[in-house]
C-alpha atoms as a PDB file:
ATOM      1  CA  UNK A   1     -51.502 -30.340 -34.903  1.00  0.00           C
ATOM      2  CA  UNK A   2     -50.494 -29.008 -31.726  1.00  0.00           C
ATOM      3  CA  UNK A   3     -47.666 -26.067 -31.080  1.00  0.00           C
ATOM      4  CA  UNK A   4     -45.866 -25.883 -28.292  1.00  0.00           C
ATOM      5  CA  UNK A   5     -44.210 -22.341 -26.994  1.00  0.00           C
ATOM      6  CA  UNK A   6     -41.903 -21.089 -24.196  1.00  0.00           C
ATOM      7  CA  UNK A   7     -43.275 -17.954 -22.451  1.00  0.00           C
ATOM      8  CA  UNK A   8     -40.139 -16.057 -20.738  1.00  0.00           C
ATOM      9  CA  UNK A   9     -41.192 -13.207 -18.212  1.00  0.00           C
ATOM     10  CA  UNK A  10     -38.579 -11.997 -16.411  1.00  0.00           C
ATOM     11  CA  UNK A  11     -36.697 -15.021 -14.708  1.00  0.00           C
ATOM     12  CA  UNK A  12     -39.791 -17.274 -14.850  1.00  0.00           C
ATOM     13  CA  UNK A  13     -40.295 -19.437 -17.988  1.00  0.00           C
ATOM     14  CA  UNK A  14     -43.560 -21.296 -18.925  1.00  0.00           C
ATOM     15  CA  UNK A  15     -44.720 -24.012 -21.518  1.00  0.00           C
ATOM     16  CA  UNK A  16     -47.404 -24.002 -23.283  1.00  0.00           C
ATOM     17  CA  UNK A  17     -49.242 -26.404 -25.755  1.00  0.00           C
ATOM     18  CA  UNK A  18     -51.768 -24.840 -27.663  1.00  0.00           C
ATOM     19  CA  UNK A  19     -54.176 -27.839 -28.983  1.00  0.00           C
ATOM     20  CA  UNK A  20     -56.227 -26.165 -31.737  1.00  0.00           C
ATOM     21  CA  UNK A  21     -59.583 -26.834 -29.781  1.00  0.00           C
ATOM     22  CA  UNK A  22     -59.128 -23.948 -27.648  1.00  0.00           C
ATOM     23  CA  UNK A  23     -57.401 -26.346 -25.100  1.00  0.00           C
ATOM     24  CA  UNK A  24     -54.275 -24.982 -23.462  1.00  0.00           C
ATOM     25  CA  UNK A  25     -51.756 -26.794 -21.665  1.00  0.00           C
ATOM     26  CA  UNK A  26     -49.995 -24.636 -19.282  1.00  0.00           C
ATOM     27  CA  UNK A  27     -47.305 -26.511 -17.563  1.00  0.00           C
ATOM     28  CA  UNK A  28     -49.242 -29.408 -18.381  1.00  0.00           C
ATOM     29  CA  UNK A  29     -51.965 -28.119 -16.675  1.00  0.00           C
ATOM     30  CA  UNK A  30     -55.391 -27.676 -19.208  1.00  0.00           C
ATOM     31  CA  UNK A  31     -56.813 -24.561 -19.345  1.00  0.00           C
ATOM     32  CA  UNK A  32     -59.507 -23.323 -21.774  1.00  0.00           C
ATOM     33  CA  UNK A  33     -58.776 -20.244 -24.141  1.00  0.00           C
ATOM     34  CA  UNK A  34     -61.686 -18.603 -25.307  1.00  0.00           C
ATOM     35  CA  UNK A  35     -61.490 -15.213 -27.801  1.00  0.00           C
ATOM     36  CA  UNK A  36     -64.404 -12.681 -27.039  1.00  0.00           C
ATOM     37  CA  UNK A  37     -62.925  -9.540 -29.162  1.00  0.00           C
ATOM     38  CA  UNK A  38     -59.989  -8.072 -30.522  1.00  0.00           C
ATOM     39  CA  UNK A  39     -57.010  -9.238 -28.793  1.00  0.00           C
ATOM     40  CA  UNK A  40     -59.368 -10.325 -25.747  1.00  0.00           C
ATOM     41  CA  UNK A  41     -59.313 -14.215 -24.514  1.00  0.00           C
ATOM     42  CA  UNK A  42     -60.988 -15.847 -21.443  1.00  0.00           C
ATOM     43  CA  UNK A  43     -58.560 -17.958 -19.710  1.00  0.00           C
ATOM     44  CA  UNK A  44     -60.443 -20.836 -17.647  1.00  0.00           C
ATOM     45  CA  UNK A  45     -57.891 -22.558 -15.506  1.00  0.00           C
ATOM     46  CA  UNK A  46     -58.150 -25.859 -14.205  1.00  0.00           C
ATOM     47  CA  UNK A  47     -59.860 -24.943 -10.800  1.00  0.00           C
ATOM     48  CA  UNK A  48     -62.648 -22.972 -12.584  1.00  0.00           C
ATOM     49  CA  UNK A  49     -61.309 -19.533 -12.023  1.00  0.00           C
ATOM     50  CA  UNK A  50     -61.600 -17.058 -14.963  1.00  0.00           C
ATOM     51  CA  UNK A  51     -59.181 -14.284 -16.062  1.00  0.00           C
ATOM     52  CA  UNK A  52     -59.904 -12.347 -19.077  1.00  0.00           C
ATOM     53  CA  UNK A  53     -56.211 -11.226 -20.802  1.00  0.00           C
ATOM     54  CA  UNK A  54     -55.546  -8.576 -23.390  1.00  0.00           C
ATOM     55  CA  UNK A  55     -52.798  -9.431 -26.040  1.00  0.00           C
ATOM     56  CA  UNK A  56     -50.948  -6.809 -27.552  1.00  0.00           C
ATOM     57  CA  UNK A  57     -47.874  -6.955 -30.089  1.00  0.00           C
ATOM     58  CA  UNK A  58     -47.102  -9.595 -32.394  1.00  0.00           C
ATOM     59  CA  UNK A  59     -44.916 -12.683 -31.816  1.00  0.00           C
ATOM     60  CA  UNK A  60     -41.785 -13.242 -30.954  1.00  0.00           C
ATOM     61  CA  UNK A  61     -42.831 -10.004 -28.994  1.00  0.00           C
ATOM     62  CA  UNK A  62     -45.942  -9.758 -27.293  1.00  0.00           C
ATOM     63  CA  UNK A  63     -47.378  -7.993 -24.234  1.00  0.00           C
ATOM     64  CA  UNK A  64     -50.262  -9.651 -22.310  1.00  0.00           C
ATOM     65  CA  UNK A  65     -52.560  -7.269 -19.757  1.00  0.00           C
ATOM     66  CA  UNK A  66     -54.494  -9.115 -17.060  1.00  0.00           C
ATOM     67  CA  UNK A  67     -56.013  -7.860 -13.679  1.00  0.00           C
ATOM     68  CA  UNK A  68     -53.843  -4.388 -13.541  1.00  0.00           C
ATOM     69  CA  UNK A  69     -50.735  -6.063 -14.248  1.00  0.00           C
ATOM     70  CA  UNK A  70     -48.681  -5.926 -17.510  1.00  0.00           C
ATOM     71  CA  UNK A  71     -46.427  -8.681 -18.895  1.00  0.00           C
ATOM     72  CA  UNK A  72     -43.454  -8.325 -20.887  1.00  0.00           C
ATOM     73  CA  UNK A  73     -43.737 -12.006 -22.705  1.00  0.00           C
ATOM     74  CA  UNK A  74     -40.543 -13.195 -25.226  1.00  0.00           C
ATOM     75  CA  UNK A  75     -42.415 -16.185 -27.065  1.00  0.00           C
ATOM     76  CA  UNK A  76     -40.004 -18.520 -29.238  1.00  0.00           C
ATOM     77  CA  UNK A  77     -42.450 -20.760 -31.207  1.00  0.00           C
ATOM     78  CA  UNK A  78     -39.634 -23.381 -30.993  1.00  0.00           C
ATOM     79  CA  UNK A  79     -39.609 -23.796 -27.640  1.00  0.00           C
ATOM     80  CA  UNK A  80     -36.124 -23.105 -26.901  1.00  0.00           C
ATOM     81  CA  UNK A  81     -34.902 -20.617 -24.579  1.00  0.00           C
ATOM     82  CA  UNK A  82     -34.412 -17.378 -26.122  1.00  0.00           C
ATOM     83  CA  UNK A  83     -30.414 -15.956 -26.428  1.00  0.00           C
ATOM     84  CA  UNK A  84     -31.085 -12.586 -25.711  1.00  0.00           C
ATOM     85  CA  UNK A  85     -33.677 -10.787 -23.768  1.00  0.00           C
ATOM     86  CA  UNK A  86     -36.609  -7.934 -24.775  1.00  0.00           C
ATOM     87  CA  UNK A  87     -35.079  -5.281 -22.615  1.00  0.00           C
ATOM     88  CA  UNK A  88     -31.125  -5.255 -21.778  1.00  0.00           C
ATOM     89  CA  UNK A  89     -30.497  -5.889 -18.090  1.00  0.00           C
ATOM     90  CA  UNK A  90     -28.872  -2.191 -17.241  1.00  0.00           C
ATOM     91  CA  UNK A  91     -32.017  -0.316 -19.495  1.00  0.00           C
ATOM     92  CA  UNK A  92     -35.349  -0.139 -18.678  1.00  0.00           C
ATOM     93  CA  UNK A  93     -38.069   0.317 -21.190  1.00  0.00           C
ATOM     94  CA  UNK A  94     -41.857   0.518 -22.101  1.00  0.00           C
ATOM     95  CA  UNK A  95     -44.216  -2.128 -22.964  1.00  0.00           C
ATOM     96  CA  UNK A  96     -45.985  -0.943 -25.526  1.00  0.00           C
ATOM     97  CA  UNK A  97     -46.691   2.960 -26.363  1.00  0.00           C
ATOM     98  CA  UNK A  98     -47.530   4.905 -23.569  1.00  0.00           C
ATOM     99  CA  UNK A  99     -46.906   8.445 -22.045  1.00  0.00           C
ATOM    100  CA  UNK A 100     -44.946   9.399 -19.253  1.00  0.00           C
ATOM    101  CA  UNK A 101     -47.084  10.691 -16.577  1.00  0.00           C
ATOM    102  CA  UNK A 102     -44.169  10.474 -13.687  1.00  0.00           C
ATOM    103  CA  UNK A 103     -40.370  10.537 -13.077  1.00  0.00           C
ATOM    104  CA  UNK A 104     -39.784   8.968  -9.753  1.00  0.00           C
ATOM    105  CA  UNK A 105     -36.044   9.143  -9.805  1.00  0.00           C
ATOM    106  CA  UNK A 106     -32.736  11.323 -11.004  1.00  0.00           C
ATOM    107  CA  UNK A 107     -29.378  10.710 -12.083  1.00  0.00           C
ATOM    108  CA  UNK A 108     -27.069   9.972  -9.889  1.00  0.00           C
ATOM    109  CA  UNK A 109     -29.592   8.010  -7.615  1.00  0.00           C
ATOM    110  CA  UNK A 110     -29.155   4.057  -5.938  1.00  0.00           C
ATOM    111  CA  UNK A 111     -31.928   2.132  -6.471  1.00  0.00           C
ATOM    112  CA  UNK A 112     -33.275  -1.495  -4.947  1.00  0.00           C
ATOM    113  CA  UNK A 113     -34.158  -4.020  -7.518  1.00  0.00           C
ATOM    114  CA  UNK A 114     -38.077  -3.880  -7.675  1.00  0.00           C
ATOM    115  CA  UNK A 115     -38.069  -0.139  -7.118  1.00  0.00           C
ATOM    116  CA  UNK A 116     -40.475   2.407  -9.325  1.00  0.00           C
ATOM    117  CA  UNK A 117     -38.319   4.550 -12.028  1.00  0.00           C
ATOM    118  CA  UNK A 118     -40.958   5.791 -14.111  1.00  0.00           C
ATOM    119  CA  UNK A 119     -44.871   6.176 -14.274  1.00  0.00           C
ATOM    120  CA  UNK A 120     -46.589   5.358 -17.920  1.00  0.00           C
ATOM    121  CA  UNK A 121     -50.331   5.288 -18.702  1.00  0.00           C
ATOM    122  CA  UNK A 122     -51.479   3.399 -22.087  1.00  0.00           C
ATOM    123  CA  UNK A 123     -55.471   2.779 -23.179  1.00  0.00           C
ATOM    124  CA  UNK A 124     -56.444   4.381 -19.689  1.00  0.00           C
ATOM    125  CA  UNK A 125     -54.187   2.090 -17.852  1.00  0.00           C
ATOM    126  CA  UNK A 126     -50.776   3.356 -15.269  1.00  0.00           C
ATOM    127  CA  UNK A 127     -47.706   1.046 -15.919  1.00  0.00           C
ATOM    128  CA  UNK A 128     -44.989   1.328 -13.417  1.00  0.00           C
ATOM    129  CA  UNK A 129     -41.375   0.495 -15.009  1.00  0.00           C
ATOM    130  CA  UNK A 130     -39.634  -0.895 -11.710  1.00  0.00           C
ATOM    131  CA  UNK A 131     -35.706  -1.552 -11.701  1.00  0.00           C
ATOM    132  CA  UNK A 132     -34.683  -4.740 -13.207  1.00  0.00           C
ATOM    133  CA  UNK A 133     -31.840  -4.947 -10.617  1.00  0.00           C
ATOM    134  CA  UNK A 134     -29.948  -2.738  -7.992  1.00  0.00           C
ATOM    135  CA  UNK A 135     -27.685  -0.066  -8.972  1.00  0.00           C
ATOM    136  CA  UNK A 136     -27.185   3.829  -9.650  1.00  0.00           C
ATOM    137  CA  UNK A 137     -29.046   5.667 -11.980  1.00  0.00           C
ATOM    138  CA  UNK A 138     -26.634   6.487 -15.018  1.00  0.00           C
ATOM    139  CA  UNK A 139     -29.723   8.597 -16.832  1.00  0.00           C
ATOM    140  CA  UNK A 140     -32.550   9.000 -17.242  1.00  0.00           C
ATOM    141  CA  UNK A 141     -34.022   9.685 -20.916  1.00  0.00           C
ATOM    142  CA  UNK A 142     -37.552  10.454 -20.596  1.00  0.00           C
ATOM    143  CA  UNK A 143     -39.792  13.410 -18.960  1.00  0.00           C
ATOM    144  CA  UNK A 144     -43.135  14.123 -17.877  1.00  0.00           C
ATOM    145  CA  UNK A 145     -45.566  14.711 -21.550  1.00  0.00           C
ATOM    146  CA  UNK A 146     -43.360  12.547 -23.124  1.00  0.00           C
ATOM    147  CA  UNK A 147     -44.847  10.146 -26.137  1.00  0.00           C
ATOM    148  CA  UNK A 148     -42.701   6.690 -25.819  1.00  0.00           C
ATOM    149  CA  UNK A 149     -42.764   3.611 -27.914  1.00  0.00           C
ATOM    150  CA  UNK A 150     -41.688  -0.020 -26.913  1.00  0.00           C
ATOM    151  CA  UNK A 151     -37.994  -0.126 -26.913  1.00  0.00           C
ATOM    152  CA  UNK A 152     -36.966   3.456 -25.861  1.00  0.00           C
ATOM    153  CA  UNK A 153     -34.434   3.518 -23.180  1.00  0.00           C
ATOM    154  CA  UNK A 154     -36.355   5.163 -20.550  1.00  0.00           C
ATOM    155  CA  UNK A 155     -33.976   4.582 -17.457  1.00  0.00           C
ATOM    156  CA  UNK A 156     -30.413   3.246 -17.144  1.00  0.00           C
ATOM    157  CA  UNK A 157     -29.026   1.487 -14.021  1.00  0.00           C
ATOM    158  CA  UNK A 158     -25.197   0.447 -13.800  1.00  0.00           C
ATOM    159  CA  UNK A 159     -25.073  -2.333 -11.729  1.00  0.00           C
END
């Protein structure tokens, strides 16, 4: 029996279709979805291209890794949109446990949406919280050493 999901990152939402024979549809597009190791999967897409993606968390809140870049995914087996979101619009937060390696901005300061706040590195990897939206720093609640967990307030913008 097939399950279907939403995927929400950020503003963009996907669907997704997950067949039980290791077929995905993504968007109605079929890609193949084959596990190698712990919370590792190969990801064939249509057009032959490959990209291996880490899975961390557990559902409704999951993180996915791939090429660098880490995703913040809100999955609602369902399929309906979620009511709320992982991290509140005006607070910015980690991804998964991490430690602060770099403060790029005080209190007080205007930031662009997009902009780097804070520096994190997790399993030998540097995550860069950006600014969900432009605004002032109200405070900022982390510092340099510091061990975070998903869901500490590390940065918070008024808008």
């Amino acid at each position: 029996m097939a399950r279907r999901y939403r995927v929400q990152h950020g503003d963009t939402a996907t669907t997704a279709e997950i067949q039980g024979d290791g077929v995905v549809l993504v968007d109605g597009k079929r890609c193949t979805v084959t596990p190698f190791g712990p919370s590792r999967y190969r990801v064939t897409a249509p057009d032959g291209r490959v990209t291996v993606v880490t899975v961390t968390g557990a559902a409704p809140a999951l993180w996915a890794s791939t090429r660098g870049r880490t995703y913040d995914l809100d999955v609602d087996p369902s399929g309906r949109p979620r009511t709320t979101a992982r991290t509140a619009g005006a607070e910015m937060t980690p991804p998964m446990p991490a430690t602060v390696v770099q403060v790029l901005v005080d209190a007080g300061a205007g930031v662009e949406a997009g902009a780097p706040l804070v520096i994190l590195e997790a399993m030998k990897m540097e995550l860069t919280i950006r600014a969900s939206h432009p605004g002032t720093v109200r405070a900022v609640r982390c510092a340099v050493g510091d061990l975070v967990r998903p869901g500490t307030v590390l940065v918070e913008i008024d808008q």
